[in-house]
PDB file of N, CA and C in Angstrom:
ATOM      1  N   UNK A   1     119.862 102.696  93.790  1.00  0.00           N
ATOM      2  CA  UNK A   1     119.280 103.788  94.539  1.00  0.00           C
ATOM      3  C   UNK A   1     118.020 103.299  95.265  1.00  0.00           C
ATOM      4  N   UNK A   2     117.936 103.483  96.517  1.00  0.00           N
ATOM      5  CA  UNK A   2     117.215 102.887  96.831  1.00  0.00           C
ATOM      6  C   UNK A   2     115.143 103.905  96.881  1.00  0.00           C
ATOM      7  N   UNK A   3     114.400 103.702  97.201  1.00  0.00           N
ATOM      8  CA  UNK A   3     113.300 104.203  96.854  1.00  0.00           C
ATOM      9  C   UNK A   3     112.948 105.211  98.586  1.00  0.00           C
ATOM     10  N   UNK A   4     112.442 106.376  97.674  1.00  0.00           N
ATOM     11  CA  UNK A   4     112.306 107.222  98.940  1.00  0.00           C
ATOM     12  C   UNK A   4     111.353 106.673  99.530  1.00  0.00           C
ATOM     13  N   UNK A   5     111.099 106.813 100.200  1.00  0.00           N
ATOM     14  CA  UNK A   5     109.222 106.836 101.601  1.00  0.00           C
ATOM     15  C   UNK A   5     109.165 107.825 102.238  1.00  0.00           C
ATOM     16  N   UNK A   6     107.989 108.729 102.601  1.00  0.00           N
ATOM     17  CA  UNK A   6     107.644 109.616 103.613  1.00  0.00           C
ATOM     18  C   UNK A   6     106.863 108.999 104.656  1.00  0.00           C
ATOM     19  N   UNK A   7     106.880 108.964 105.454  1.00  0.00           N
ATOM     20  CA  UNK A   7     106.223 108.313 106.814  1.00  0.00           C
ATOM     21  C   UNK A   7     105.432 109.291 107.493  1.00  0.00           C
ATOM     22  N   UNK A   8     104.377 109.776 107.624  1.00  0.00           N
ATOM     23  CA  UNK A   8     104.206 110.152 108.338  1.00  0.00           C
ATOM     24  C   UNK A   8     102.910 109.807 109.744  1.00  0.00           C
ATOM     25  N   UNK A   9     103.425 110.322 111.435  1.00  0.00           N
ATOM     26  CA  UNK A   9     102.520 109.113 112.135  1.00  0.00           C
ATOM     27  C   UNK A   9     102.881 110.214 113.050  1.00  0.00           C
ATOM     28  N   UNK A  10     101.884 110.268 114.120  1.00  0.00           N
ATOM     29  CA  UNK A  10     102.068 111.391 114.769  1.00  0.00           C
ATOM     30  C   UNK A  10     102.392 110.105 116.907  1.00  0.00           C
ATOM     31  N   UNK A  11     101.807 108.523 116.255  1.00  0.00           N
ATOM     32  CA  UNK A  11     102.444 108.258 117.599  1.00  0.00           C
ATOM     33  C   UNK A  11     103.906 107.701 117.232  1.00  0.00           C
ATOM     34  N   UNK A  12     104.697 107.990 118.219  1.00  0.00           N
ATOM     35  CA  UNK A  12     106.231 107.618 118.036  1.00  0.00           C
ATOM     36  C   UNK A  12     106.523 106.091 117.830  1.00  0.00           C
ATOM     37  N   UNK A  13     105.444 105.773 118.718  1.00  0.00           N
ATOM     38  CA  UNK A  13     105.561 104.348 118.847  1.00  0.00           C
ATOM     39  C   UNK A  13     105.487 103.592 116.800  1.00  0.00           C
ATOM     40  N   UNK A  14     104.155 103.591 116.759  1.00  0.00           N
ATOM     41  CA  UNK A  14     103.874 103.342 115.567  1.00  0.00           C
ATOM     42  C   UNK A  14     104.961 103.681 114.470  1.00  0.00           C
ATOM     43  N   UNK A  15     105.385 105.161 114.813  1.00  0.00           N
ATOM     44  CA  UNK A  15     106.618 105.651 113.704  1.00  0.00           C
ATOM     45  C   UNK A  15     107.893 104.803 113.393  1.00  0.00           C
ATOM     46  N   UNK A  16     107.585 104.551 114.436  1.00  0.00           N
ATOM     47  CA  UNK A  16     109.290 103.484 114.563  1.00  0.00           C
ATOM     48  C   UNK A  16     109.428 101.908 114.087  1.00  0.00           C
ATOM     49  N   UNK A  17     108.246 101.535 114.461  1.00  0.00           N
ATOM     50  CA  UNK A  17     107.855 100.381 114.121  1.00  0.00           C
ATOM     51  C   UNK A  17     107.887 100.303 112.377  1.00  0.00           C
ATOM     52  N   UNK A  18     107.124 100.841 111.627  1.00  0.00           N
ATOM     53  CA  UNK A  18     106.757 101.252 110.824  1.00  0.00           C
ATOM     54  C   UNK A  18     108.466 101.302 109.908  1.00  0.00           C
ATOM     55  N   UNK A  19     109.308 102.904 110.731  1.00  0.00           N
ATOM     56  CA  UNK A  19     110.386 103.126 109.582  1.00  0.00           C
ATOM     57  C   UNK A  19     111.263 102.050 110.367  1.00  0.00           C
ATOM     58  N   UNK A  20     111.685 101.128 110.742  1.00  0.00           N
ATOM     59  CA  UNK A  20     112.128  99.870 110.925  1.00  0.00           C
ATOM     60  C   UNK A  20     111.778  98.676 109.678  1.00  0.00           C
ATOM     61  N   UNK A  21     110.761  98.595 109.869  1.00  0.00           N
ATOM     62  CA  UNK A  21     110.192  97.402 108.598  1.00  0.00           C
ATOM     63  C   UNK A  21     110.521  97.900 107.536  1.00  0.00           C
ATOM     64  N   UNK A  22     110.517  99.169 106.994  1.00  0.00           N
ATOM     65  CA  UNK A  22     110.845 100.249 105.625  1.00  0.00           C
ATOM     66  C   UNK A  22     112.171  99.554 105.634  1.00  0.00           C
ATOM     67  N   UNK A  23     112.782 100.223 106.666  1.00  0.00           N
ATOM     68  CA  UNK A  23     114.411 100.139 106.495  1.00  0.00           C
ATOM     69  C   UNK A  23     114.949  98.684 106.180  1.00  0.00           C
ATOM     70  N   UNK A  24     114.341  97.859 106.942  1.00  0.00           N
ATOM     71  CA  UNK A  24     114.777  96.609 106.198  1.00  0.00           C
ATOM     72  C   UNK A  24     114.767  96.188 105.244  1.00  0.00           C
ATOM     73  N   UNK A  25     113.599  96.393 104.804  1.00  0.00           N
ATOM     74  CA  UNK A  25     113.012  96.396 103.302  1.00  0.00           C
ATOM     75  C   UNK A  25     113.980  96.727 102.219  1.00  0.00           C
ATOM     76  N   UNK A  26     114.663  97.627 102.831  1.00  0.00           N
ATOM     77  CA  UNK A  26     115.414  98.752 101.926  1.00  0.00           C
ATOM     78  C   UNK A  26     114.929  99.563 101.116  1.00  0.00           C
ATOM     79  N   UNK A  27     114.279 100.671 101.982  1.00  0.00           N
ATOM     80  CA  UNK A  27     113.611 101.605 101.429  1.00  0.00           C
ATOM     81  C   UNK A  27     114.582 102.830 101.978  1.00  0.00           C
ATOM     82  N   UNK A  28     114.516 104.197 101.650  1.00  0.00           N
ATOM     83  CA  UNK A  28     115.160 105.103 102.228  1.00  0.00           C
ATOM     84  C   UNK A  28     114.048 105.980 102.842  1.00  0.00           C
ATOM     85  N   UNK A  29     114.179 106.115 104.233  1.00  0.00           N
ATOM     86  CA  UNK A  29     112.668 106.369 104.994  1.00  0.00           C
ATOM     87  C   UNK A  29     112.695 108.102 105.640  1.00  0.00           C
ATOM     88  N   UNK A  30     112.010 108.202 105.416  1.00  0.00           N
ATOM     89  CA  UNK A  30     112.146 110.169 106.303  1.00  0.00           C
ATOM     90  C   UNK A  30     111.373 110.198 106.562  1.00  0.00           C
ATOM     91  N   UNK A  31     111.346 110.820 108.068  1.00  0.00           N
ATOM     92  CA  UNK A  31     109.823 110.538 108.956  1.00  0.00           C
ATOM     93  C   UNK A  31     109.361 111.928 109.600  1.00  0.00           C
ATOM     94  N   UNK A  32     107.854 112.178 109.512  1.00  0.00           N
ATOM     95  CA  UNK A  32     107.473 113.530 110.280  1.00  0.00           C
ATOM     96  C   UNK A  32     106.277 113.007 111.306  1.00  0.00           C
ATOM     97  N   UNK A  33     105.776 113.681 112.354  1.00  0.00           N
ATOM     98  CA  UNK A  33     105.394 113.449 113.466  1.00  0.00           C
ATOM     99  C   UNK A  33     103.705 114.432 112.985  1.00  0.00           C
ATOM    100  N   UNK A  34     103.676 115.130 111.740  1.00  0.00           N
ATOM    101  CA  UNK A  34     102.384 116.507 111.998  1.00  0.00           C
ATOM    102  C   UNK A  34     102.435 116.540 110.230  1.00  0.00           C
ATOM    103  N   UNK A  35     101.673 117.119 109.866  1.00  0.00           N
ATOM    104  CA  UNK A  35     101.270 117.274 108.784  1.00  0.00           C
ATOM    105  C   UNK A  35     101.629 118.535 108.176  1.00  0.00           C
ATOM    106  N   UNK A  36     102.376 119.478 108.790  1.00  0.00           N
ATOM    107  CA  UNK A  36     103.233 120.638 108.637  1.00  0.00           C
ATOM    108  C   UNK A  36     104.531 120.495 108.499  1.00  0.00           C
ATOM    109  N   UNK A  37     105.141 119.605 109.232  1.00  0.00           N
ATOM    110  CA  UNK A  37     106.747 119.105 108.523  1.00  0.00           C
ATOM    111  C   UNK A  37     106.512 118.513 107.645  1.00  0.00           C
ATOM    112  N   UNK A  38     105.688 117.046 107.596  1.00  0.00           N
ATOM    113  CA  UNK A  38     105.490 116.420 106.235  1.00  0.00           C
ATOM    114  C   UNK A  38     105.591 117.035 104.974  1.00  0.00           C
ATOM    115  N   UNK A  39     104.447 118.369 104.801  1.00  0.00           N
ATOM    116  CA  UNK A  39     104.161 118.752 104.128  1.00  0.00           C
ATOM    117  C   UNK A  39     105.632 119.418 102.905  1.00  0.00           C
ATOM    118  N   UNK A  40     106.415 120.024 104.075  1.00  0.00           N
ATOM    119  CA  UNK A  40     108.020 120.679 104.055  1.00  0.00           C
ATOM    120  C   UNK A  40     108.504 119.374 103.290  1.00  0.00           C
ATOM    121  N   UNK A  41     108.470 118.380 104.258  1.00  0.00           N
ATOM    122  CA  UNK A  41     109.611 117.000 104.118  1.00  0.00           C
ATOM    123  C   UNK A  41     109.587 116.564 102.798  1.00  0.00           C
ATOM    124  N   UNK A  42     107.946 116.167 101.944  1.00  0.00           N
ATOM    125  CA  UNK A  42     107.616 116.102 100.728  1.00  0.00           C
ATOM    126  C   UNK A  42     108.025 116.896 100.101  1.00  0.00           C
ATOM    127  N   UNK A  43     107.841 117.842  99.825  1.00  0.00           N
ATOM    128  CA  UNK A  43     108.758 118.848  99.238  1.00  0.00           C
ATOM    129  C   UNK A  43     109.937 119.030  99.064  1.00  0.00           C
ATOM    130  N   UNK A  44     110.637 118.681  99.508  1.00  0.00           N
ATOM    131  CA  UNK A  44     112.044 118.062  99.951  1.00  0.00           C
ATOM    132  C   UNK A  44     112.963 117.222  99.063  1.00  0.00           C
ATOM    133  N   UNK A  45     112.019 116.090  99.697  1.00  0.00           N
ATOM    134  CA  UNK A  45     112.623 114.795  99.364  1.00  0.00           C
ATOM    135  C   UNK A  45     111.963 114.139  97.926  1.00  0.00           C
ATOM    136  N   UNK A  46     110.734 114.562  97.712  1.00  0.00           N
ATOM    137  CA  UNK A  46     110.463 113.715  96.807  1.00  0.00           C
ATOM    138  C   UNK A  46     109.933 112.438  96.850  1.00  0.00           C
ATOM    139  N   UNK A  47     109.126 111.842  97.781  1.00  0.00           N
ATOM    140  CA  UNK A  47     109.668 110.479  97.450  1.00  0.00           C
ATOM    141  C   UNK A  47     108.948 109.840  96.708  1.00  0.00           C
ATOM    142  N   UNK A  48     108.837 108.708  96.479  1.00  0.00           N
ATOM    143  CA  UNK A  48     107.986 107.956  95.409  1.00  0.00           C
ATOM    144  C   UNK A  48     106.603 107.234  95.454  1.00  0.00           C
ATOM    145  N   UNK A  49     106.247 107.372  97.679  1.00  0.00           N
ATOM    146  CA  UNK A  49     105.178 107.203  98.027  1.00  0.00           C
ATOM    147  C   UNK A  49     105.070 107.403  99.330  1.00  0.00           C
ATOM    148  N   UNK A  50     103.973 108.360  99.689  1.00  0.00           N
ATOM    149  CA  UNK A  50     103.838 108.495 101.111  1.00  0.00           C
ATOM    150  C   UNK A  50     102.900 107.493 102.213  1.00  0.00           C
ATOM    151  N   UNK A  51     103.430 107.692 102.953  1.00  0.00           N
ATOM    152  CA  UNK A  51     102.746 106.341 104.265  1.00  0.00           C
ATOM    153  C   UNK A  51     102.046 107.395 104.984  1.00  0.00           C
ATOM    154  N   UNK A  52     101.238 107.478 105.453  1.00  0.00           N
ATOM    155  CA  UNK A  52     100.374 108.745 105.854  1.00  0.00           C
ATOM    156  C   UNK A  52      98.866 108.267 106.945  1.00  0.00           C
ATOM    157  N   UNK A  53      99.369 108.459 108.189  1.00  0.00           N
ATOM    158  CA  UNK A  53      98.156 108.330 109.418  1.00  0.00           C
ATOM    159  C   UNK A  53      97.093 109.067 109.125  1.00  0.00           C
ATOM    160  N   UNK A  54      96.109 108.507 109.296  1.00  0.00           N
ATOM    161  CA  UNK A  54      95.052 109.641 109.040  1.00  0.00           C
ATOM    162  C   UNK A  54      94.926 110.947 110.773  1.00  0.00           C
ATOM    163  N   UNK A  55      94.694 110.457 111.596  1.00  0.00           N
ATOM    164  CA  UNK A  55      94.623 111.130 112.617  1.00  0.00           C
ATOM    165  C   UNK A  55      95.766 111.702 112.912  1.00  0.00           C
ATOM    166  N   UNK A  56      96.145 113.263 112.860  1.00  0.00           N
ATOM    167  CA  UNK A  56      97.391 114.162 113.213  1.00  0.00           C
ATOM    168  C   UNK A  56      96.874 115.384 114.102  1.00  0.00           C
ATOM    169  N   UNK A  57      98.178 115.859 114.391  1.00  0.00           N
ATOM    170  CA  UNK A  57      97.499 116.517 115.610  1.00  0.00           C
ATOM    171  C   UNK A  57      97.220 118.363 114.654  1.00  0.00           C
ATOM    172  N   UNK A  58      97.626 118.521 113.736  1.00  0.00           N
ATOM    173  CA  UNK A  58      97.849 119.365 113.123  1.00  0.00           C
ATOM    174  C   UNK A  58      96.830 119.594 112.077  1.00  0.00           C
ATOM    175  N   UNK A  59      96.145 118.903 111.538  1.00  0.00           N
ATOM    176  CA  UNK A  59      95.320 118.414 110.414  1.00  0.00           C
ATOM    177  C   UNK A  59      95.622 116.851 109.519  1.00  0.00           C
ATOM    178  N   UNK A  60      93.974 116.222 109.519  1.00  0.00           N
ATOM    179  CA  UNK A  60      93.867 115.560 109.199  1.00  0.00           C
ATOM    180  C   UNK A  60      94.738 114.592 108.418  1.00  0.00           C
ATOM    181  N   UNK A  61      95.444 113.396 107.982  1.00  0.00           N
ATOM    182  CA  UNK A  61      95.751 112.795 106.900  1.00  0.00           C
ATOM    183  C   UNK A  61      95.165 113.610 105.451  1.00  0.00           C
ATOM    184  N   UNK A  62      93.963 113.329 106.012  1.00  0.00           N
ATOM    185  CA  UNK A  62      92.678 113.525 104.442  1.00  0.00           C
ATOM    186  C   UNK A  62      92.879 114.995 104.190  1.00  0.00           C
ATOM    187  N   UNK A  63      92.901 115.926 104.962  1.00  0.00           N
ATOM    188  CA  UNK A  63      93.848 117.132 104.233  1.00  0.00           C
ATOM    189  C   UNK A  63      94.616 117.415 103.676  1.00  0.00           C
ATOM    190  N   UNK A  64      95.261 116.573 104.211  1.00  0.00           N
ATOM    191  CA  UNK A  64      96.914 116.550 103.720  1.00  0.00           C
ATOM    192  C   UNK A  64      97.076 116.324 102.647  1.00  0.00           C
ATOM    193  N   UNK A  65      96.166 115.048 102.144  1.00  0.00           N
ATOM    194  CA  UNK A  65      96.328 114.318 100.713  1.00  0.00           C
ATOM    195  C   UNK A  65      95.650 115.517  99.738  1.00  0.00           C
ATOM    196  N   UNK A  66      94.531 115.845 100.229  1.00  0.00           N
ATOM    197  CA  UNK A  66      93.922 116.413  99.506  1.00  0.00           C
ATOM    198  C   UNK A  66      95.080 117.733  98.804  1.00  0.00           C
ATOM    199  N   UNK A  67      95.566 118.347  99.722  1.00  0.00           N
ATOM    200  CA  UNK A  67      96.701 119.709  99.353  1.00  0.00           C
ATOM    201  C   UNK A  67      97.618 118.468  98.545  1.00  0.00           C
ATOM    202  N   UNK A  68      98.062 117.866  98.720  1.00  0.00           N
ATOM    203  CA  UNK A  68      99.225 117.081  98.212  1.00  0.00           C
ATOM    204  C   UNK A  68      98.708 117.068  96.696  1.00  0.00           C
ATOM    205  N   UNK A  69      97.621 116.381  96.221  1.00  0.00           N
ATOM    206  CA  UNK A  69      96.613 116.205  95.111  1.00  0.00           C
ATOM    207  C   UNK A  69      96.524 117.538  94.039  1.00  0.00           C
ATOM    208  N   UNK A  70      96.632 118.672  94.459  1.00  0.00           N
ATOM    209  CA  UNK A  70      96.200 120.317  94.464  1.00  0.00           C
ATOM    210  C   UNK A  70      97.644 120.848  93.739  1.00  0.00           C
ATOM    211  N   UNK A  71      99.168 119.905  94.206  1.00  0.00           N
ATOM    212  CA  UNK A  71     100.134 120.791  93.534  1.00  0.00           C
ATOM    213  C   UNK A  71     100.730 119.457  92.643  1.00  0.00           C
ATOM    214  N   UNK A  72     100.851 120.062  91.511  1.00  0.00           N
ATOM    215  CA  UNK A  72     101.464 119.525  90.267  1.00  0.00           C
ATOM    216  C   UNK A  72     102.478 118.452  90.857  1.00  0.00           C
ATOM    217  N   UNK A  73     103.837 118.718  91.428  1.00  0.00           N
ATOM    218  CA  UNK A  73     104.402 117.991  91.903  1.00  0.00           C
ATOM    219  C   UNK A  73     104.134 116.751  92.884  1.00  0.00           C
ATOM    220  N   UNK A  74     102.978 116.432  93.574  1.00  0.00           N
ATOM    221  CA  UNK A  74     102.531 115.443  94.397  1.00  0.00           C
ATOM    222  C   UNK A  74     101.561 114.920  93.807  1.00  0.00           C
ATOM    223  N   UNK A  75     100.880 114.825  92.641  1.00  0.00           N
ATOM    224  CA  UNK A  75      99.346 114.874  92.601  1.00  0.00           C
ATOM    225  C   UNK A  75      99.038 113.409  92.080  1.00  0.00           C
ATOM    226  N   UNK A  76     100.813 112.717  91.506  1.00  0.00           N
ATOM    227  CA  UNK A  76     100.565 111.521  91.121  1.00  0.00           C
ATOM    228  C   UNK A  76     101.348 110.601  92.232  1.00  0.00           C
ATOM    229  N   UNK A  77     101.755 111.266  93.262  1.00  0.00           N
ATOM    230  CA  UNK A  77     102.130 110.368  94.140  1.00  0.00           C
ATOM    231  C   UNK A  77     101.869 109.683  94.863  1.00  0.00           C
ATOM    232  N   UNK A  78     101.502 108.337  94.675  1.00  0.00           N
ATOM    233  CA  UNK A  78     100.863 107.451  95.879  1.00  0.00           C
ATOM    234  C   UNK A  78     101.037 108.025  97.422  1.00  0.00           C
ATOM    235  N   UNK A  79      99.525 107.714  97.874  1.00  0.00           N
ATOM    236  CA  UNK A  79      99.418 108.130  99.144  1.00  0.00           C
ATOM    237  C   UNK A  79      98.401 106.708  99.937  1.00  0.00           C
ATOM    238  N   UNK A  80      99.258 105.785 101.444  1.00  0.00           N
ATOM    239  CA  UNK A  80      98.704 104.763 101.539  1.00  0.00           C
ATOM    240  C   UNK A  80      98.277 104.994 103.025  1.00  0.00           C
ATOM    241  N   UNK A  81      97.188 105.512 103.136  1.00  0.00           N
ATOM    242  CA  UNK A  81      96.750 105.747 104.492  1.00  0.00           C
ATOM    243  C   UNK A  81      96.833 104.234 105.394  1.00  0.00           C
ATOM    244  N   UNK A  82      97.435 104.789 106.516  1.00  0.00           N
ATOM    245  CA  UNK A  82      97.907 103.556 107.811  1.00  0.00           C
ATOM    246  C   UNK A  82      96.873 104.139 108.820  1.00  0.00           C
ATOM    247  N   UNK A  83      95.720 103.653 109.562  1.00  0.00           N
ATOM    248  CA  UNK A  83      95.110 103.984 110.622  1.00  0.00           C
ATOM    249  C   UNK A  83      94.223 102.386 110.996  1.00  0.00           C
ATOM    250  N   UNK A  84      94.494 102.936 111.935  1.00  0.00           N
ATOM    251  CA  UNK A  84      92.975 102.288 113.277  1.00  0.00           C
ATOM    252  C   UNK A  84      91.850 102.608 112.955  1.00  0.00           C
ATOM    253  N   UNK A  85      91.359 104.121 113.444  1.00  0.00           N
ATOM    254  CA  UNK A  85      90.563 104.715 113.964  1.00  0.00           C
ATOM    255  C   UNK A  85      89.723 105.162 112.472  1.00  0.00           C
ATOM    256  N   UNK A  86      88.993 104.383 112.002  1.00  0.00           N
ATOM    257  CA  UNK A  86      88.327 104.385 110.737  1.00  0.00           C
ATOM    258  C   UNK A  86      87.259 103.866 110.476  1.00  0.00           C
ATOM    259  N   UNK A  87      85.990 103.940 109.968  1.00  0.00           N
ATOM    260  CA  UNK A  87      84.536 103.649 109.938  1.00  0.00           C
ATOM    261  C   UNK A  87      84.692 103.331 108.365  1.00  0.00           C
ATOM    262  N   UNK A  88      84.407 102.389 108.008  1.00  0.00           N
ATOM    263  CA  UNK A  88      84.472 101.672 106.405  1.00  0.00           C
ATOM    264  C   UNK A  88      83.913 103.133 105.734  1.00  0.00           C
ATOM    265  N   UNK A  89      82.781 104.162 106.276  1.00  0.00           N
ATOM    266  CA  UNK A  89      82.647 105.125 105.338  1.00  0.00           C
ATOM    267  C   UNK A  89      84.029 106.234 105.108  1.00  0.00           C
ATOM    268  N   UNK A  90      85.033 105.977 106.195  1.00  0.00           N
ATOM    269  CA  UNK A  90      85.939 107.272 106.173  1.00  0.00           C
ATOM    270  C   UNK A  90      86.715 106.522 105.159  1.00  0.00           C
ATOM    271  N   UNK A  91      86.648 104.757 104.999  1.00  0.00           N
ATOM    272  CA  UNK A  91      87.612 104.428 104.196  1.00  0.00           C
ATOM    273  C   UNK A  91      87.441 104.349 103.072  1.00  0.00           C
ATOM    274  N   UNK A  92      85.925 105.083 102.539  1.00  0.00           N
ATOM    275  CA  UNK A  92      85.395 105.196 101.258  1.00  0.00           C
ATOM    276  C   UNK A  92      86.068 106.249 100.601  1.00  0.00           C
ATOM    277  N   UNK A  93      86.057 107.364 101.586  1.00  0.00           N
ATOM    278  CA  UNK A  93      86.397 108.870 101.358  1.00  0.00           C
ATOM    279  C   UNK A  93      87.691 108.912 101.052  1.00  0.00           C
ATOM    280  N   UNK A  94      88.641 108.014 101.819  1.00  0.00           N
ATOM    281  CA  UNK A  94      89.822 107.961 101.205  1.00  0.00           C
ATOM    282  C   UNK A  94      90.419 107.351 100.566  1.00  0.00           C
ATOM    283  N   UNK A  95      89.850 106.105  99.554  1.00  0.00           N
ATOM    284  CA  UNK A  95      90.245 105.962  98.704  1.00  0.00           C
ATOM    285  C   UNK A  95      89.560 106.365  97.718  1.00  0.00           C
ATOM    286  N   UNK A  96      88.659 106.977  97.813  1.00  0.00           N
ATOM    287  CA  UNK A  96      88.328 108.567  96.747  1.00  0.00           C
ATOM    288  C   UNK A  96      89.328 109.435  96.450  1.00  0.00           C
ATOM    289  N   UNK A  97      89.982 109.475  97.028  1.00  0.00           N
ATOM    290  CA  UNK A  97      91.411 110.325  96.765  1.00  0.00           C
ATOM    291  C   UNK A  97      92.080 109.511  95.928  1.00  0.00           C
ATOM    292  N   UNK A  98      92.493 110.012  94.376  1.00  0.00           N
ATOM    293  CA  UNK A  98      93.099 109.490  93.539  1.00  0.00           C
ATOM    294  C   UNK A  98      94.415 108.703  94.521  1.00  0.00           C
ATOM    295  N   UNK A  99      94.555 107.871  93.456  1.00  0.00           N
ATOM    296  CA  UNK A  99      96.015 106.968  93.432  1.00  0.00           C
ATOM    297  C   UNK A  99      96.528 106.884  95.473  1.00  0.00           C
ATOM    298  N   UNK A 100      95.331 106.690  95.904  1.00  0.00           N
ATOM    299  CA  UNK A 100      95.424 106.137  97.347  1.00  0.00           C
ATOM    300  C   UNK A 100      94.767 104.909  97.195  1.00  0.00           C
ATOM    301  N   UNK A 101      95.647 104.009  98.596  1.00  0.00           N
ATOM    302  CA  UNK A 101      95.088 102.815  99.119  1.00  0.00           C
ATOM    303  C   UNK A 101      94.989 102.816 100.861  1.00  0.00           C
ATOM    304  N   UNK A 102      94.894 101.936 101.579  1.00  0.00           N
ATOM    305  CA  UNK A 102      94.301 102.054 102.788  1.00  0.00           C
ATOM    306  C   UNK A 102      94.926 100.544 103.540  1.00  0.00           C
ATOM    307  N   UNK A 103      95.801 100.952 104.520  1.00  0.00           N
ATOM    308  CA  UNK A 103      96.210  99.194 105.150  1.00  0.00           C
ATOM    309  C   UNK A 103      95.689  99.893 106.995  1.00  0.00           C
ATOM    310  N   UNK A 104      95.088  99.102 107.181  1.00  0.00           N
ATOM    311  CA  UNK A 104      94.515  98.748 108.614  1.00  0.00           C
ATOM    312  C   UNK A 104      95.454  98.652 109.666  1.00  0.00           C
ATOM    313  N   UNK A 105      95.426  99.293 110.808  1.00  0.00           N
ATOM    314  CA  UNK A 105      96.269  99.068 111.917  1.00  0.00           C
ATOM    315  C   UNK A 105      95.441  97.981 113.013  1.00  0.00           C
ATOM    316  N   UNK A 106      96.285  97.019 113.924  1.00  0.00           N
ATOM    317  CA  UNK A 106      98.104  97.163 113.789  1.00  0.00           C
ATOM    318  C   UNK A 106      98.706  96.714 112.438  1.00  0.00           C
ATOM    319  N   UNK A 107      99.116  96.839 111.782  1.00  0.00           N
ATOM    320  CA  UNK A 107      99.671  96.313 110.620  1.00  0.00           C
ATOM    321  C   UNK A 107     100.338  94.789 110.733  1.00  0.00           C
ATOM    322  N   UNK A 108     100.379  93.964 110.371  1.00  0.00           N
ATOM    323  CA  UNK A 108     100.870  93.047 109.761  1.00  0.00           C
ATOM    324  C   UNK A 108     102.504  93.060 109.823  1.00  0.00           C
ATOM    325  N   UNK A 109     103.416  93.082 110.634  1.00  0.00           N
ATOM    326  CA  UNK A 109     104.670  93.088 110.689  1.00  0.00           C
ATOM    327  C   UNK A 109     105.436  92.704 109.593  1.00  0.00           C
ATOM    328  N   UNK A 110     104.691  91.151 109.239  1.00  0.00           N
ATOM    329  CA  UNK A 110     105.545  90.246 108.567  1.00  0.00           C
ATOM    330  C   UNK A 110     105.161  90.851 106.823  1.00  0.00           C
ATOM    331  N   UNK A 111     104.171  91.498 106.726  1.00  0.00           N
ATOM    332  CA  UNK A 111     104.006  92.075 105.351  1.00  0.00           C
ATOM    333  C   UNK A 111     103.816  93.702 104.787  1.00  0.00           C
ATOM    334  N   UNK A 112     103.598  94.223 106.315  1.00  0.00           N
ATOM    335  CA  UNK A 112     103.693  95.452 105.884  1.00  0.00           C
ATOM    336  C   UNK A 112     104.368  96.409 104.382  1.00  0.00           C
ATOM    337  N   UNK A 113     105.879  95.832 104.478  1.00  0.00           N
ATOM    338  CA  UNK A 113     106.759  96.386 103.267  1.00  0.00           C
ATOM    339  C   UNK A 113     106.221  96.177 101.954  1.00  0.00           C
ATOM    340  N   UNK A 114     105.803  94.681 102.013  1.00  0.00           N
ATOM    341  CA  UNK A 114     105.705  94.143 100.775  1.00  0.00           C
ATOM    342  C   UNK A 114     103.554  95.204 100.498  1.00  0.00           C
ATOM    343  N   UNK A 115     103.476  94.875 101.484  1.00  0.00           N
ATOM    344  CA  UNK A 115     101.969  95.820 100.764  1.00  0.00           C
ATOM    345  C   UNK A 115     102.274  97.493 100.480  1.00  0.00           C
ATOM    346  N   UNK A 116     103.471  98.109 100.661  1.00  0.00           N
ATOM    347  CA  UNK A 116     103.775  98.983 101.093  1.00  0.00           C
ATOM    348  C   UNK A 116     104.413  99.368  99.044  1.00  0.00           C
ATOM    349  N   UNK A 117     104.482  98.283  98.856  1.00  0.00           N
ATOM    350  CA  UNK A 117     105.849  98.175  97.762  1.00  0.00           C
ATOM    351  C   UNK A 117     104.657  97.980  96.943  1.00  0.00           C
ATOM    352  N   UNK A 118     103.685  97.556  97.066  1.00  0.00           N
ATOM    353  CA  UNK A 118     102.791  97.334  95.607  1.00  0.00           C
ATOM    354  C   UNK A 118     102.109  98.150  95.160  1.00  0.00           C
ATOM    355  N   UNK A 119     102.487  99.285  95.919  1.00  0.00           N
ATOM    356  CA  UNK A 119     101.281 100.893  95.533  1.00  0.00           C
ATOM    357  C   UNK A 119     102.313 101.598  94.975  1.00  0.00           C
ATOM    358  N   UNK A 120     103.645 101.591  94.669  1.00  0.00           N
ATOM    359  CA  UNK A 120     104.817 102.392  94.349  1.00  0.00           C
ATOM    360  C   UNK A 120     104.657 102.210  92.502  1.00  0.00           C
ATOM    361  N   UNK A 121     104.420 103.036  91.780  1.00  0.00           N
ATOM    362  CA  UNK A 121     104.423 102.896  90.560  1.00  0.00           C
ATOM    363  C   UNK A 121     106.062 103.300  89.936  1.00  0.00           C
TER     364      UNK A 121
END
């Protein structure tokens, strides 16, 4: 069986890139564009760790986690924020958020998965 992922990235570009490397990997990938399907999609699917942009057009990443954190069912689920657009203090704040880590954009092509795979408990 292979391991769920939630993706979520609000540019397309990035999204694809991203559930491409998953998929090779062999991960089983489900992808949302806003932090309002995500939110649905998690719920959903379950998966065993979310990939999560901080900048959405809907609300924040860091919201997101935070509600995710708030219901019984998500609260131990790894959450690995993917962004650019980050000031070492925003990257304090979010790995203040339990059982989160933080990978830097552009990502690393050739390792993305494998850093992706070491936050999955």
């Amino acid at each position: 069986m292979k391991t769920k992922i939630v993706l979520v990235d609000d540019n397309v570009n990035n999204l694809l890139l991203e559930e491409d490397l998953l998929l090779m990997a062999d991960f089983e990938v489900f992808t949302a564009i806003n932090a309002t399907d995500a939110l649905m999609l998690i719920k959903k699917v379950k998966p065993k760790i979310i990939i999560l942009d901080v900048q959405l057009p809907d609300m924040s990443g860091r919201e997101l986690a935070k509600i995710l954190r708030e219901d019984k069912e998500t609260t131990n689920t790894p959450i690995v924020f993917v962004t650019a657009s980050v000031l070492q203090s925003e990257v304090d704040q979010l790995l203040c958020i339990d059982n989160s880590a933080f990978i830097s954009k552009p990502i690393n092509t050739r390792t993305f998965a494998k850093e992706v795979r070491q936050y999955i408990k």
